[in-house]
C-alpha atoms as a PDB file:
ATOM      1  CA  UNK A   1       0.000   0.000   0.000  1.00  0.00           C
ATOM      2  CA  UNK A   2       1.292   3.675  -0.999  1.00  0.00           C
ATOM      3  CA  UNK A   3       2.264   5.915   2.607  1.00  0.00           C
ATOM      4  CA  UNK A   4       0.566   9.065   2.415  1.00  0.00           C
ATOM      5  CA  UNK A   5       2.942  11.494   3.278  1.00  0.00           C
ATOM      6  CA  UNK A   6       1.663  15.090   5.278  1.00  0.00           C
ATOM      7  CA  UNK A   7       2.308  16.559   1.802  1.00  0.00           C
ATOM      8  CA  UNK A   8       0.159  14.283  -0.237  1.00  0.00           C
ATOM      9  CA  UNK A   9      -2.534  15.190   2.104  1.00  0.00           C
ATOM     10  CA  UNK A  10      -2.239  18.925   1.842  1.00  0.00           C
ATOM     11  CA  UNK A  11      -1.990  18.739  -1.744  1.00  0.00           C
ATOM     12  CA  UNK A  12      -4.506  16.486  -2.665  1.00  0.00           C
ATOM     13  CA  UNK A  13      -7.105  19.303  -0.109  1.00  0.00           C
ATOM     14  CA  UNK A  14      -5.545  22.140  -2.165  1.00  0.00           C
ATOM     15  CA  UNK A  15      -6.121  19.931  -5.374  1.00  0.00           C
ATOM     16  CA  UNK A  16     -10.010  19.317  -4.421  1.00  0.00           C
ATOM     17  CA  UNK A  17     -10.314  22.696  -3.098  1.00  0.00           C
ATOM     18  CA  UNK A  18      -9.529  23.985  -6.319  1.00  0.00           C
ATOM     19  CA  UNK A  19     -11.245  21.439  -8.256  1.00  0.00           C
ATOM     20  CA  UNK A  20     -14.614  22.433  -6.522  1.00  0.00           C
ATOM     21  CA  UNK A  21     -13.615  26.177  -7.289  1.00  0.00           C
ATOM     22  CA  UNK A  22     -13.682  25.463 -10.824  1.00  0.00           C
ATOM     23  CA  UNK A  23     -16.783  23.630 -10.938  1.00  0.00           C
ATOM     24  CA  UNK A  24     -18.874  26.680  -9.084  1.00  0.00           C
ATOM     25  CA  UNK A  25     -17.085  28.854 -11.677  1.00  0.00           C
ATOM     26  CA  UNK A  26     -18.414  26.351 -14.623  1.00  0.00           C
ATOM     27  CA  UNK A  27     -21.548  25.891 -13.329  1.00  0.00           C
ATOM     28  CA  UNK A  28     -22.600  28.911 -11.788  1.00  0.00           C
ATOM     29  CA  UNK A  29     -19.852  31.296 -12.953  1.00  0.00           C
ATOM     30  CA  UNK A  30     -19.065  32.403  -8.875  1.00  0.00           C
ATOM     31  CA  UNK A  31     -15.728  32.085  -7.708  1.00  0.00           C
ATOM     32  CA  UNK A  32     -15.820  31.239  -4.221  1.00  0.00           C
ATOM     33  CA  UNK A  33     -12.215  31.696  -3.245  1.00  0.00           C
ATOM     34  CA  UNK A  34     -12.091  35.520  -4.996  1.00  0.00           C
ATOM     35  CA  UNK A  35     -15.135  35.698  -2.534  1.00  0.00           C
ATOM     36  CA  UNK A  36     -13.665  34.600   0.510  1.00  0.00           C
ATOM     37  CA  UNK A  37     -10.072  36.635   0.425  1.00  0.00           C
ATOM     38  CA  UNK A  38     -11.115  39.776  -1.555  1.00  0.00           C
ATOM     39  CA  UNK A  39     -11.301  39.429  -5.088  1.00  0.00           C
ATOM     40  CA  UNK A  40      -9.187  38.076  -7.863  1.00  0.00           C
ATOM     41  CA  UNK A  41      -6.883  40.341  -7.264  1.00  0.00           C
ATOM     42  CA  UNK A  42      -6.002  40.341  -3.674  1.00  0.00           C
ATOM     43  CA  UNK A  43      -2.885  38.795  -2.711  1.00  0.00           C
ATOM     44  CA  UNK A  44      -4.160  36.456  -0.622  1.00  0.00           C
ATOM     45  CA  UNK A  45      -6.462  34.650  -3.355  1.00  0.00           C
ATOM     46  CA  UNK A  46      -3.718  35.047  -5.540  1.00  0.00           C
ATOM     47  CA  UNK A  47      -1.897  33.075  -3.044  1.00  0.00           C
ATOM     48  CA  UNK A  48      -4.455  30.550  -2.795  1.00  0.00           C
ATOM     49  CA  UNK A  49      -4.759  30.226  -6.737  1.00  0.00           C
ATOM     50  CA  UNK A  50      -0.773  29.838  -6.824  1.00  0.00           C
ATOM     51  CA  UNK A  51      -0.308  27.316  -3.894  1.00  0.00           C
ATOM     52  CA  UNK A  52      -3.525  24.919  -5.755  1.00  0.00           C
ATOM     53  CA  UNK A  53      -1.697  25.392  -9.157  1.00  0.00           C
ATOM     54  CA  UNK A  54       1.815  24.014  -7.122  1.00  0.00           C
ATOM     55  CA  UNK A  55      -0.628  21.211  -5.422  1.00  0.00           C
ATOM     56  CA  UNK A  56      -1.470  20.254  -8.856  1.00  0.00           C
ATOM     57  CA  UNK A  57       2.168  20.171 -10.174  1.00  0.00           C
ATOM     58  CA  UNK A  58       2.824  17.926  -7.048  1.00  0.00           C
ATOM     59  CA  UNK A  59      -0.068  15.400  -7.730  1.00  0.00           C
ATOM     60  CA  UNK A  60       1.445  14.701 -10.972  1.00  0.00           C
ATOM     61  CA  UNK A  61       4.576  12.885  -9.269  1.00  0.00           C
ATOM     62  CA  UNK A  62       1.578  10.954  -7.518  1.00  0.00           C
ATOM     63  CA  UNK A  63       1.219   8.878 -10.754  1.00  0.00           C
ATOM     64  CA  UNK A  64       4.825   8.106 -10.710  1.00  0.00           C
ATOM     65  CA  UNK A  65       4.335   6.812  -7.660  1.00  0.00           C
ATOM     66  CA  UNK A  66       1.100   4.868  -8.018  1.00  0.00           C
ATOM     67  CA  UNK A  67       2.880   3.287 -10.633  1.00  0.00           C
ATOM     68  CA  UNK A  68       5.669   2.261  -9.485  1.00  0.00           C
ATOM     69  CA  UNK A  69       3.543   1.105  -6.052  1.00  0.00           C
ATOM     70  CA  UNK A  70       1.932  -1.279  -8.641  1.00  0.00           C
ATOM     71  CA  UNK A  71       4.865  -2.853 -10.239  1.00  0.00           C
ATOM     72  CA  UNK A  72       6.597  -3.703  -6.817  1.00  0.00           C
ATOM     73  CA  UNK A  73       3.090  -5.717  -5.725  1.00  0.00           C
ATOM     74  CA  UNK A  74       3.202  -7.185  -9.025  1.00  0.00           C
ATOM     75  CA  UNK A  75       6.794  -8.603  -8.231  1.00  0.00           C
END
């Protein structure tokens, strides 16, 4: 079985965080985290946007891993 590591936690919450962000934008065109911390343009919802985009970037090494988690049972 694959450890979760702190990190994968926090970045698959950032991931889903942002993935339900997207969807209200989609579906309903509101953008809940410009609503929480002050606009699009506020630093701190630009923060948020930047740290999900890096949470993204991270869960791509999570395939690597998966993978390779698979091939070792498979041994």
């Amino acid at each position: 079985m694959m450890r979760t590591r702190p990190l994968d936690f926090i970045a698959l919450l950032l991931i889903i965080i942002g993935a339900l962000n997207w969807g209200l934008i989609g579906f309903f065109q509101f953008d809940l985290v410009a609503t929480l911390f002050g606009g699009m343009d506020s630093w701190l919802s630009r923060i948020i946007y930047a740290l999900v985009g890096l949470a993204g970037l991270y869960g791509l090494s999570l395939f690597g891993r998966i993978d390779n988690e698979s091939v070792r049972r498979s041994e």
